[in-house]
N, C-alpha and C. Protein backbone atom coordinates (compact mmCIF):
# COMPACT_ATOMS: atom_id res chain seq x y z
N UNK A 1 2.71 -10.79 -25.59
CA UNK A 1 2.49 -9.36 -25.50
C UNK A 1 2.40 -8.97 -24.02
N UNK A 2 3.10 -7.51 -23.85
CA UNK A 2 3.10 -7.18 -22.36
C UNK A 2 2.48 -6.03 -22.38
N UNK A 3 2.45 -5.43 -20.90
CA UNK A 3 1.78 -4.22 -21.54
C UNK A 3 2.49 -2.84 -21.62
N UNK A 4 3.70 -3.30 -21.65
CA UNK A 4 4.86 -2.05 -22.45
C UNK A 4 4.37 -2.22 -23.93
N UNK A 5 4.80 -3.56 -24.59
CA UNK A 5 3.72 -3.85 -25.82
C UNK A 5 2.71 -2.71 -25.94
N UNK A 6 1.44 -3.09 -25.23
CA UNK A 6 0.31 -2.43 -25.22
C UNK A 6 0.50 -0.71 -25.47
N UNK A 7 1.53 0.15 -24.24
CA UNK A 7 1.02 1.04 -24.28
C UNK A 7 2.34 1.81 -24.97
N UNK A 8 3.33 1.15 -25.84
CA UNK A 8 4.05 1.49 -27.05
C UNK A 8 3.44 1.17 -28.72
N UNK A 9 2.64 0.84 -28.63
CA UNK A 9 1.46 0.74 -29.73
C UNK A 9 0.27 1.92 -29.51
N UNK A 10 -0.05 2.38 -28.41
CA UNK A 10 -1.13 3.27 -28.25
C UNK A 10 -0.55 4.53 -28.50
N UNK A 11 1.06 4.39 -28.16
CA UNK A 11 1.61 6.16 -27.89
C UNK A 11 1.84 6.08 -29.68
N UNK A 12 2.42 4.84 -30.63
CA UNK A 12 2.57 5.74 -31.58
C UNK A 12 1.49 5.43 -32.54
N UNK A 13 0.22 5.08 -32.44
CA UNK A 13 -0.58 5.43 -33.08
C UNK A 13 -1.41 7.01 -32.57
N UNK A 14 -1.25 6.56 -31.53
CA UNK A 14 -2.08 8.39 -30.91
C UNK A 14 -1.33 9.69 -31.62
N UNK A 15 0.29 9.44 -31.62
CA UNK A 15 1.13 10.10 -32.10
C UNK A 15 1.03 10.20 -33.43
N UNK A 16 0.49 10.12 -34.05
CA UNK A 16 0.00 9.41 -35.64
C UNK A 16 -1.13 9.95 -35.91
N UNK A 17 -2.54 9.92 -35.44
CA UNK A 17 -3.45 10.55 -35.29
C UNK A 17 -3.86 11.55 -34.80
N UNK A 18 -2.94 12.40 -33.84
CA UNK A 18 -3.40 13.89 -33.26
C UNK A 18 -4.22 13.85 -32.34
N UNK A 19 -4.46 15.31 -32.53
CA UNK A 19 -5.19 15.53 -31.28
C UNK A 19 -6.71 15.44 -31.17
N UNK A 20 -7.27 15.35 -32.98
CA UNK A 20 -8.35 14.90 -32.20
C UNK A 20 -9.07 13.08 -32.99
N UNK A 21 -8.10 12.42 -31.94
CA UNK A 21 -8.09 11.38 -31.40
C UNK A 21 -8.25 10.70 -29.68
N UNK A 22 -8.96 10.08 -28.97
CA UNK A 22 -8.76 9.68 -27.76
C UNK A 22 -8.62 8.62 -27.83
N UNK A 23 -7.75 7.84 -26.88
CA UNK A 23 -8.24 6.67 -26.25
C UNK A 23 -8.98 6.24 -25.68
N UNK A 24 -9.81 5.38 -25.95
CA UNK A 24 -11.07 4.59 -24.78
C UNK A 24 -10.95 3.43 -24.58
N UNK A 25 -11.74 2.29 -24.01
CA UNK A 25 -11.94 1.25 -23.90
C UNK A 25 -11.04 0.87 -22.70
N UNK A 26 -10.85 -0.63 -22.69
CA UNK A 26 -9.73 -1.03 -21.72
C UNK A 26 -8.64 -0.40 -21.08
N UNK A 27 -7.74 0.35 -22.06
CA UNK A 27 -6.51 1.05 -21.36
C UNK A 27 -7.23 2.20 -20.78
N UNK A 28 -7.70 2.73 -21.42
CA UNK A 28 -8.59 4.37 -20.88
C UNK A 28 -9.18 3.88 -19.17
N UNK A 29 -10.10 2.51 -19.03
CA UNK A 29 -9.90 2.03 -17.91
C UNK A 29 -9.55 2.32 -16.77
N UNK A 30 -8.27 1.65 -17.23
CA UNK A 30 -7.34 1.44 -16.49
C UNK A 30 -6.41 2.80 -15.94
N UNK A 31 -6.77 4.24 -17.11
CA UNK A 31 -6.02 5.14 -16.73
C UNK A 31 -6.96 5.79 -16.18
N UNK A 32 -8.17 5.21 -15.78
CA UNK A 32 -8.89 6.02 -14.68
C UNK A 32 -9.46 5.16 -13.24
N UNK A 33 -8.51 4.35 -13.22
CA UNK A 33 -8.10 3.82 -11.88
C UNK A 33 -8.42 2.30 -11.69
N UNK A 34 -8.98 1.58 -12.98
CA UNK A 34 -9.34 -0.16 -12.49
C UNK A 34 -8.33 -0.92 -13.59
N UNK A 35 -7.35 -1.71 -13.24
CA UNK A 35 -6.26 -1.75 -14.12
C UNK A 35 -7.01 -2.97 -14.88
N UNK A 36 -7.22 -3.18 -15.73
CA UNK A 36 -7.69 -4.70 -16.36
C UNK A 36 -7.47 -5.04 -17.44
N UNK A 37 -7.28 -6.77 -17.68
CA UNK A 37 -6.32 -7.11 -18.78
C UNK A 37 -7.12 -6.68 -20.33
N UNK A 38 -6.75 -6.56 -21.13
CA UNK A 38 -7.21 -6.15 -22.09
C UNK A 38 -6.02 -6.24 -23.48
N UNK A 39 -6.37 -6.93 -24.46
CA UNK A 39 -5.27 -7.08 -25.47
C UNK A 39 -5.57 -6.15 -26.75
N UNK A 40 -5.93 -5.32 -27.04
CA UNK A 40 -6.06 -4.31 -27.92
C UNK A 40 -5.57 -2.53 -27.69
N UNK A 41 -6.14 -2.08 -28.49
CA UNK A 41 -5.84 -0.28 -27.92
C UNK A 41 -6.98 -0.07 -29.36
N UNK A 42 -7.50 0.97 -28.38
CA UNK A 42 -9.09 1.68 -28.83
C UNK A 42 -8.92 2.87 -28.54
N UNK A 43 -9.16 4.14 -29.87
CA UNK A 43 -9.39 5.18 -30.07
C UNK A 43 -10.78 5.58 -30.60
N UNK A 44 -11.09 7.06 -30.27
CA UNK A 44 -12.40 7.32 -30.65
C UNK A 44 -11.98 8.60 -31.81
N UNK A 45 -12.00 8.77 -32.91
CA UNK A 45 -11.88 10.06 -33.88
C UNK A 45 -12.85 10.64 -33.91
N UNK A 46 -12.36 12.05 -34.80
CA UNK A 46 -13.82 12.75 -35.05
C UNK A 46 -12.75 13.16 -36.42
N UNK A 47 -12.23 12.42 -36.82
CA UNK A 47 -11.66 12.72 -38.27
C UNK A 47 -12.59 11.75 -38.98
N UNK A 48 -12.11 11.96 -40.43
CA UNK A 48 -12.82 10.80 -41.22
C UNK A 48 -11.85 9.96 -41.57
N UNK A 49 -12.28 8.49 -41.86
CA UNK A 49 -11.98 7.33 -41.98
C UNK A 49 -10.46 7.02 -43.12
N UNK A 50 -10.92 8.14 -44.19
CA UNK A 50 -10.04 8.20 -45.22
C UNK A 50 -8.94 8.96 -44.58
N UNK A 51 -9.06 9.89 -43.73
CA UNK A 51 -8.04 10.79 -43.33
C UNK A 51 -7.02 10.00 -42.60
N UNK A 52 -7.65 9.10 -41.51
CA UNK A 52 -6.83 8.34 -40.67
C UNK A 52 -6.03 7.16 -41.46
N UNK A 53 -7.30 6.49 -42.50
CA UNK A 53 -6.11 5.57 -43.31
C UNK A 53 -4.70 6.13 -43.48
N UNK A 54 -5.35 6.98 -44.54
CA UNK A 54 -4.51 7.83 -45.29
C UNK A 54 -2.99 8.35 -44.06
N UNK A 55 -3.48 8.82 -42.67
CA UNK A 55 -2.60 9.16 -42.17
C UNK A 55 -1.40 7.90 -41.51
N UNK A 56 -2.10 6.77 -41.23
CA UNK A 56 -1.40 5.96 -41.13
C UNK A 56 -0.91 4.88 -42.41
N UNK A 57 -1.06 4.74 -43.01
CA UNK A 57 -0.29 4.70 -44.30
C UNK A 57 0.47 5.41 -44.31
N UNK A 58 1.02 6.74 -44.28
CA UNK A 58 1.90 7.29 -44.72
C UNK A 58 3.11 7.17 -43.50
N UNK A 59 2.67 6.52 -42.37
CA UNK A 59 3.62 5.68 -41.14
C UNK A 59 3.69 4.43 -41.21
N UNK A 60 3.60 4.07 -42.58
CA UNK A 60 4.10 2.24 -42.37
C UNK A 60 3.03 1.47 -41.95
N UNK A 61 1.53 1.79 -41.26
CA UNK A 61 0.85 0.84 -40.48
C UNK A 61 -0.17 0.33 -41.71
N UNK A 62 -0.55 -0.36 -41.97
CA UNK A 62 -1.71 -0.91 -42.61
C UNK A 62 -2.80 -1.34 -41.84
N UNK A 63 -4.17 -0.53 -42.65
CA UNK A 63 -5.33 -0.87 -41.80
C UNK A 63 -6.40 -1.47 -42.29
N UNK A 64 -7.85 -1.84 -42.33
CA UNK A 64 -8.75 -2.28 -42.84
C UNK A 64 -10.33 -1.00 -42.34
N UNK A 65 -10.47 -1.12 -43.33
CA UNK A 65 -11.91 0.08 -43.17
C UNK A 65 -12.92 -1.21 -43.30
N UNK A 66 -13.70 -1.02 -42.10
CA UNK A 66 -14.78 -2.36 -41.94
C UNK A 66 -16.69 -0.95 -41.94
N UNK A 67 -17.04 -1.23 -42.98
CA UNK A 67 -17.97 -0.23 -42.89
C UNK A 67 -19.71 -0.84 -41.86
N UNK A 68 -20.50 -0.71 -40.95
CA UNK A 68 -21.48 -0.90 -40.96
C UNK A 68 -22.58 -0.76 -40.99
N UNK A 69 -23.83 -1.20 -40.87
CA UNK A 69 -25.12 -1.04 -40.94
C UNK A 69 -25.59 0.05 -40.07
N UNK A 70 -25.87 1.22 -40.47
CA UNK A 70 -26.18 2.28 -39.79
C UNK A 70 -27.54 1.81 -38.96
N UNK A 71 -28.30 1.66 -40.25
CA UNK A 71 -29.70 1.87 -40.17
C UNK A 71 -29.94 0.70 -38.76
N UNK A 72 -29.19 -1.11 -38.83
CA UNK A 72 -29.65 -1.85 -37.78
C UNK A 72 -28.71 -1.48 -36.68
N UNK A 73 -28.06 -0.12 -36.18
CA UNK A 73 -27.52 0.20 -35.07
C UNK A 73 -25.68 -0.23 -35.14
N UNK A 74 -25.32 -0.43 -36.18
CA UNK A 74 -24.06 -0.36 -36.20
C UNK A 74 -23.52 0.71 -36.09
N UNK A 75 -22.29 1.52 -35.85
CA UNK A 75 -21.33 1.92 -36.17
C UNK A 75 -21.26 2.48 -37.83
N UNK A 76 -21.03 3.72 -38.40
CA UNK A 76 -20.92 3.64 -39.52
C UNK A 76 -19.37 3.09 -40.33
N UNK A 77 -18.07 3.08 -39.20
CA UNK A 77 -16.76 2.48 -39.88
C UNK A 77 -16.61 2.45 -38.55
N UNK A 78 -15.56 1.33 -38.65
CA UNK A 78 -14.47 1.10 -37.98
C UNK A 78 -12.77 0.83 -38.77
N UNK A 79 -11.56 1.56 -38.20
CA UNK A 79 -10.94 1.21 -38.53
C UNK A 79 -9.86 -0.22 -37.88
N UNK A 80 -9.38 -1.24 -38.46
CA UNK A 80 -8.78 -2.28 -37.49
C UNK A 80 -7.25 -2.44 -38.34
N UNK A 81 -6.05 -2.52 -37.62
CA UNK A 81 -4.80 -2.19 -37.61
C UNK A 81 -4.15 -3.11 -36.97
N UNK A 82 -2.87 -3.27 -36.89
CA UNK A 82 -1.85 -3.46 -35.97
C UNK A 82 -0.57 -2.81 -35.75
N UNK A 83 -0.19 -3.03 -34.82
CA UNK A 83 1.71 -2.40 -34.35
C UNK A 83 1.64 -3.49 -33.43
N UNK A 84 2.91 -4.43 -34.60
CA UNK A 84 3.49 -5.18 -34.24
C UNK A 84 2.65 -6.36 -33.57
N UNK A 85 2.39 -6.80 -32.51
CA UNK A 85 1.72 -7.68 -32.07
C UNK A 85 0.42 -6.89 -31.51
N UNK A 86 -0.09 -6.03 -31.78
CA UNK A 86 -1.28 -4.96 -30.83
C UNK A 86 -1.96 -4.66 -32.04
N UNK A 87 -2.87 -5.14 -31.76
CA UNK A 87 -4.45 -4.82 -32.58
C UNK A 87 -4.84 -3.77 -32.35
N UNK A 88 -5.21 -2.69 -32.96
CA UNK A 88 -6.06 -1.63 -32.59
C UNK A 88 -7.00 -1.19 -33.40
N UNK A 89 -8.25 -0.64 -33.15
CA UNK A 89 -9.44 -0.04 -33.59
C UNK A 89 -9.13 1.42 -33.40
N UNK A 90 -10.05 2.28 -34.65
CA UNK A 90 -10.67 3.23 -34.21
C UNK A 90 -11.79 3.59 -34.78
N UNK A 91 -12.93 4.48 -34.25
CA UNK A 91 -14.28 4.56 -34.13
C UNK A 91 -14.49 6.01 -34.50
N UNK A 92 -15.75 6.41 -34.66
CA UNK A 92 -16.32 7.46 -34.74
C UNK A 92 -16.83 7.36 -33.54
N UNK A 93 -17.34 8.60 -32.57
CA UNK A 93 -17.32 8.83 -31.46
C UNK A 93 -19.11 8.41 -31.63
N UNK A 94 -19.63 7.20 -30.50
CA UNK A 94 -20.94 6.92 -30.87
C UNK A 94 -22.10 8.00 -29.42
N UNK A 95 -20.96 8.65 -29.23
CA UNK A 95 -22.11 9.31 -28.19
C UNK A 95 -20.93 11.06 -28.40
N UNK A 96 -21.87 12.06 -27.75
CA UNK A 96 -21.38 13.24 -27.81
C UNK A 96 -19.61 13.38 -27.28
N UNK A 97 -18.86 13.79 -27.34
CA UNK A 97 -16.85 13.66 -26.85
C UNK A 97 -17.13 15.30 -26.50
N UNK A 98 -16.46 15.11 -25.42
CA UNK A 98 -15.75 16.72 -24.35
C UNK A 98 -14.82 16.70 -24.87
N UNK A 99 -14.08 16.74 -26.66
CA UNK A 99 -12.97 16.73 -26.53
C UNK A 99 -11.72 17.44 -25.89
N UNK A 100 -12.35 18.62 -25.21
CA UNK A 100 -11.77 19.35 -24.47
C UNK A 100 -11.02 19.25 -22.98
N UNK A 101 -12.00 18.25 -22.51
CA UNK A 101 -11.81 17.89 -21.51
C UNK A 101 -10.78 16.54 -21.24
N UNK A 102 -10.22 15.96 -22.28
CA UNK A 102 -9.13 14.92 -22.30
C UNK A 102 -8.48 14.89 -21.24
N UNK A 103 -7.81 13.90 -20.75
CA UNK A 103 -6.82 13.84 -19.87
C UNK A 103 -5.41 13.24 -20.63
N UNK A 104 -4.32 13.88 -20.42
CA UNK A 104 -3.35 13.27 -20.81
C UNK A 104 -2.39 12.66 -20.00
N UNK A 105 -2.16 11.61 -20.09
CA UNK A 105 -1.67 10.21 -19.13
C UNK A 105 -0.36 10.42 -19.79
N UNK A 106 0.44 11.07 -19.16
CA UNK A 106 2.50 10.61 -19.44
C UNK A 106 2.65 8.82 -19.28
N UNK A 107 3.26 8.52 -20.29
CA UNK A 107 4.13 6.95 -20.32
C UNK A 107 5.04 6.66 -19.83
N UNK A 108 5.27 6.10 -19.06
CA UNK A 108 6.96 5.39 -18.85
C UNK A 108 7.53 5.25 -19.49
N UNK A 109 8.69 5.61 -19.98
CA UNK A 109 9.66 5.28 -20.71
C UNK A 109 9.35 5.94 -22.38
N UNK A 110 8.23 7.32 -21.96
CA UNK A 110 8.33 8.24 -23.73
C UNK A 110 6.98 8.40 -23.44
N UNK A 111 6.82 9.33 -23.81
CA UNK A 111 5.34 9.39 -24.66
C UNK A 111 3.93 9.66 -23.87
N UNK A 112 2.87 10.52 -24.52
CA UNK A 112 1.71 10.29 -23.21
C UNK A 112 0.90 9.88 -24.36
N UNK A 113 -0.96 9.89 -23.71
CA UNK A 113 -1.40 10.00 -24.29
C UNK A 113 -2.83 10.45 -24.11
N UNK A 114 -3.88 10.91 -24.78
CA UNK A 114 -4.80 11.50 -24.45
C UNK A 114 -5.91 11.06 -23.93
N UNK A 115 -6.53 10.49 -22.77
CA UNK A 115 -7.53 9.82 -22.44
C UNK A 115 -8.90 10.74 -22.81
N UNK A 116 -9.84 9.99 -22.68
CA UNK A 116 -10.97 10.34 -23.02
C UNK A 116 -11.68 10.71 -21.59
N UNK A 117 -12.16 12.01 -21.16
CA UNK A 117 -12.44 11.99 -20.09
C UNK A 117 -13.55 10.74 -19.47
N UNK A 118 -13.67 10.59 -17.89
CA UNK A 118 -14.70 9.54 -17.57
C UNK A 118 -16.22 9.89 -17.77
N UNK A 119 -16.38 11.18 -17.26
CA UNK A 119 -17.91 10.98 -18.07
C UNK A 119 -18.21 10.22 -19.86
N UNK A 120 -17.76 10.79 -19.94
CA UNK A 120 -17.68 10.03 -21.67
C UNK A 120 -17.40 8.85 -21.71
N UNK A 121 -16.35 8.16 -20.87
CA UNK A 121 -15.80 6.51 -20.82
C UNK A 121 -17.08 6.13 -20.20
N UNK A 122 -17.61 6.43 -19.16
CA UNK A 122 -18.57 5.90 -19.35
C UNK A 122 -19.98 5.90 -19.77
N UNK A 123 -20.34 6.92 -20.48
CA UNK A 123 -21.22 7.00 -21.73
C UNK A 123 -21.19 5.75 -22.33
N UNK A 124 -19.85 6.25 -22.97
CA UNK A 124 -18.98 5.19 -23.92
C UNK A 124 -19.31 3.68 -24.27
N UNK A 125 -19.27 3.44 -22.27
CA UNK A 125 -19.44 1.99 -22.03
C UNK A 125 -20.94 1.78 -21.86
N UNK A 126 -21.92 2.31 -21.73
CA UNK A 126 -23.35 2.05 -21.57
C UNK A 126 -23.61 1.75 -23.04
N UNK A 127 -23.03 2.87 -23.59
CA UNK A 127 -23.61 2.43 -24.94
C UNK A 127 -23.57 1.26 -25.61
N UNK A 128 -21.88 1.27 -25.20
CA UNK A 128 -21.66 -0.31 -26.02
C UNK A 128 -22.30 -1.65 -25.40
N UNK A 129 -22.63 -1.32 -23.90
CA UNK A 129 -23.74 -2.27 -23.89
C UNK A 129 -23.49 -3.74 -23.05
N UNK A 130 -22.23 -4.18 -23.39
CA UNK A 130 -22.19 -5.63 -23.56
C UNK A 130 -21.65 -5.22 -21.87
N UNK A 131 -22.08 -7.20 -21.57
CA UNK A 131 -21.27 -7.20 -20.22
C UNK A 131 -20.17 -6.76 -19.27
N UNK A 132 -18.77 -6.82 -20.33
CA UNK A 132 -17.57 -6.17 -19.26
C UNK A 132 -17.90 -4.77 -19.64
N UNK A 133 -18.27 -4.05 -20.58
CA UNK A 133 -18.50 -2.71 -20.51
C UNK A 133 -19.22 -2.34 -18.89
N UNK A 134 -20.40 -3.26 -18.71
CA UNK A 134 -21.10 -2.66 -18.05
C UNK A 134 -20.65 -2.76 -16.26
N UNK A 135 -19.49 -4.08 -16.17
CA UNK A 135 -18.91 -4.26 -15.22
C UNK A 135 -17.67 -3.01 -15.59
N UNK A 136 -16.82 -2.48 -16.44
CA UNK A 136 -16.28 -1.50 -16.34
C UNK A 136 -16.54 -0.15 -15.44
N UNK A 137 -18.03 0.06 -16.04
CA UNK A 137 -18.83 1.23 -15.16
C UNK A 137 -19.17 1.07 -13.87
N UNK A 138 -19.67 -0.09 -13.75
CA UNK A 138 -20.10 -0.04 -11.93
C UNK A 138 -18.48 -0.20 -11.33
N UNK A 139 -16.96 -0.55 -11.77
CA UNK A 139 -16.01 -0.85 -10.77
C UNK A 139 -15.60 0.69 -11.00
N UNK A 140 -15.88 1.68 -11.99
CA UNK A 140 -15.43 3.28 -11.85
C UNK A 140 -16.41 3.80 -11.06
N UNK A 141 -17.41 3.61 -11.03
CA UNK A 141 -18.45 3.93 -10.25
C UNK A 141 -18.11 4.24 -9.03
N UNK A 142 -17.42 2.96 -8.64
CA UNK A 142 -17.21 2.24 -6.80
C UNK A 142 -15.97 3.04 -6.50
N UNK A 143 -15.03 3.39 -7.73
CA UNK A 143 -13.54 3.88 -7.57
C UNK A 143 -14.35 5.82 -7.45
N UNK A 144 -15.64 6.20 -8.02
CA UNK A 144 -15.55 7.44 -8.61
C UNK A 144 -16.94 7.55 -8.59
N UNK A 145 -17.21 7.61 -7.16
CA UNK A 145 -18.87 7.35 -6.79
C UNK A 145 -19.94 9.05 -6.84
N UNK A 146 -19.07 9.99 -7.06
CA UNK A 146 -19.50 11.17 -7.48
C UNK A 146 -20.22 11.23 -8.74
N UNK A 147 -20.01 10.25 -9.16
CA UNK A 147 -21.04 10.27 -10.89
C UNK A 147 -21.92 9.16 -11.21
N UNK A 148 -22.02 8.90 -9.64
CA UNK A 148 -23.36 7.44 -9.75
C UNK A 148 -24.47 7.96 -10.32
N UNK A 149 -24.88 9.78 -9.80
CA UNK A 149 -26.46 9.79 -10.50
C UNK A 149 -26.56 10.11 -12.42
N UNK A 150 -25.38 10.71 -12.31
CA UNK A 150 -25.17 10.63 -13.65
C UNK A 150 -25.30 9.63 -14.45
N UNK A 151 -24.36 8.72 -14.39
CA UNK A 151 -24.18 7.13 -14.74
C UNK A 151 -25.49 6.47 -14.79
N UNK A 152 -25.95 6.54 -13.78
CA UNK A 152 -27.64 6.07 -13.52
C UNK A 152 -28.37 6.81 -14.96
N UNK A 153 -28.62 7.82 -15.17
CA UNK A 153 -29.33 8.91 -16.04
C UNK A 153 -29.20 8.55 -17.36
N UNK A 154 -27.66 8.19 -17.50
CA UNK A 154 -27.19 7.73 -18.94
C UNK A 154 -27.41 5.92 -19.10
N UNK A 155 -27.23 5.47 -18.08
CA UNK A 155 -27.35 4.11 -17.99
C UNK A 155 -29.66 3.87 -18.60
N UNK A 156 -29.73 4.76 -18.06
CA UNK A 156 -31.80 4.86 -18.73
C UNK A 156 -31.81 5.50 -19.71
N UNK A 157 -30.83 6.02 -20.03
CA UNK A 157 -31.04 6.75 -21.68
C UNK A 157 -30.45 5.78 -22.49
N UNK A 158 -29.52 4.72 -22.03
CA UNK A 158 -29.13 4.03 -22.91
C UNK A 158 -30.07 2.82 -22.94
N UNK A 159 -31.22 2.49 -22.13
CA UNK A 159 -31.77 1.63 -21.72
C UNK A 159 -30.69 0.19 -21.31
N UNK A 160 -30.44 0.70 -20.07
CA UNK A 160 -29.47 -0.45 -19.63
C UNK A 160 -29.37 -0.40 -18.18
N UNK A 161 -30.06 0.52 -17.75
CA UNK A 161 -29.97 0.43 -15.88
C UNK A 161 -30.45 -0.03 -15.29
N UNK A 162 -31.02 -1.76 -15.37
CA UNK A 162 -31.55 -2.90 -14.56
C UNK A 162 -30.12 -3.65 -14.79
N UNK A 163 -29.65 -3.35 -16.05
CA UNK A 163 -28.31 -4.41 -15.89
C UNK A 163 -26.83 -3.52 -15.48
N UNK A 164 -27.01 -2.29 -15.29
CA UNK A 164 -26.14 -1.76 -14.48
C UNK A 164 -26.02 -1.81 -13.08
N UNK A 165 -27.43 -1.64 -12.33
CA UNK A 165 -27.87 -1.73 -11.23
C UNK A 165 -27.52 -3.04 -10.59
N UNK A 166 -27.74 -4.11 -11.24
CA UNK A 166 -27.28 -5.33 -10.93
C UNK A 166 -25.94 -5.52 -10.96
N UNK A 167 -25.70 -4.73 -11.55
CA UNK A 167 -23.84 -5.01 -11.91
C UNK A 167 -23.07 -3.98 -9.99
N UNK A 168 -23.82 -2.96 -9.98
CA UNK A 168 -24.12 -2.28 -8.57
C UNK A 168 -24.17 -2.94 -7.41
N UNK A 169 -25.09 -3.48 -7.45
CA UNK A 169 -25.26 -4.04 -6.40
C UNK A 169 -24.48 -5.59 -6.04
N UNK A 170 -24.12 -5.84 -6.98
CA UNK A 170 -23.10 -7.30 -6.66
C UNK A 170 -21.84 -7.08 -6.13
N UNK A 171 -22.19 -8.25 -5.10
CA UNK A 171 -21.27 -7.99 -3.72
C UNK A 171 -20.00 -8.21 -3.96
N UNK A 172 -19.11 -8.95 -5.38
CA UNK A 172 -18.13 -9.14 -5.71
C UNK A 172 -17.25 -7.91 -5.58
N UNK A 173 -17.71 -6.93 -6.05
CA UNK A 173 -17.64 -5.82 -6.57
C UNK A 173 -16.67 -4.50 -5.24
């Protein structure tokens, strides 16, 4: 898989799901300035679960509805898919979406697609918590240092800004 692969799987599932669909995660990333490898494509909906099956089914893709534990902090669904060799998810949006505020990224060779603005990507990524999320945020941070106090604010609402801060301050970086 390359990442023409990658981002000919994102344009026609986005294309598939509308407009109110974003991309996040890894590629979203990368379309806000830190390019990094990543083998999936991640959308955030504010449709319901049946709608999106339902809509991709009726394009050939087959998906899996994975439901979880609300109550111990899961996710209430996820959907998981493929095109062709590209795995993709999509989510219910786990923090508030500007869907207004999208950015839409033109493709090479066809197609754009709707990014999720960066305040929200990195919401996004505090929330989810885990390590490269949190190295995601401090290298947009460093690229997009106008929303450090922000980031900071959400990084303590998510209870996670001793391990953001650290992620900050490392000199790799």
């Amino acid at each position: 898989m390359n990442d023409d692969d990658l981002a000919k799987a994102a344009v026609r599932v986005a294309s598939i799901l509308g407009a109110e669909s974003l991309l996040i995660d890894g590629l979203a990333v990368s379309a806000w300035g830190h390019v990094r490898a990543t083998e999936d494509v991640d959308f955030v909906s504010s449709e319901s679960p049946e709608e999106l099956q339902r809509l991709l089914t009726n394009d050939g893709i087959e998906t899996e509805l994975r439901r979880g534990d609300v109550l111990a902090g899961d996710l209430p669904w996820v959907i998981h898919g493929s095109v062709g060799d590209v795995s993709f998810q999509i989510l219910p949006p786990p923090v508030a979406i500007q869907w207004e505020n999208a950015t839409v990224v033109p493709i090479p060779g066809g197609g754009e697609l709707r990014v999720v603005d960066l305040p929200d990507l990195l919401r996004l990524k505090l929330r989810a918590g885990a390590a490269r999320h949190l190295l995601d945020v401090a290298v947009l941070l460093k690229k997009h240092p106008s929303l450090g106090d922000d980031a900071r604010r959400w990084a303590k609402e998510a209870a996670r800004l001793s391990e953001l801060d650290a992620w900050l301050e490392d000199p790799r970086l």
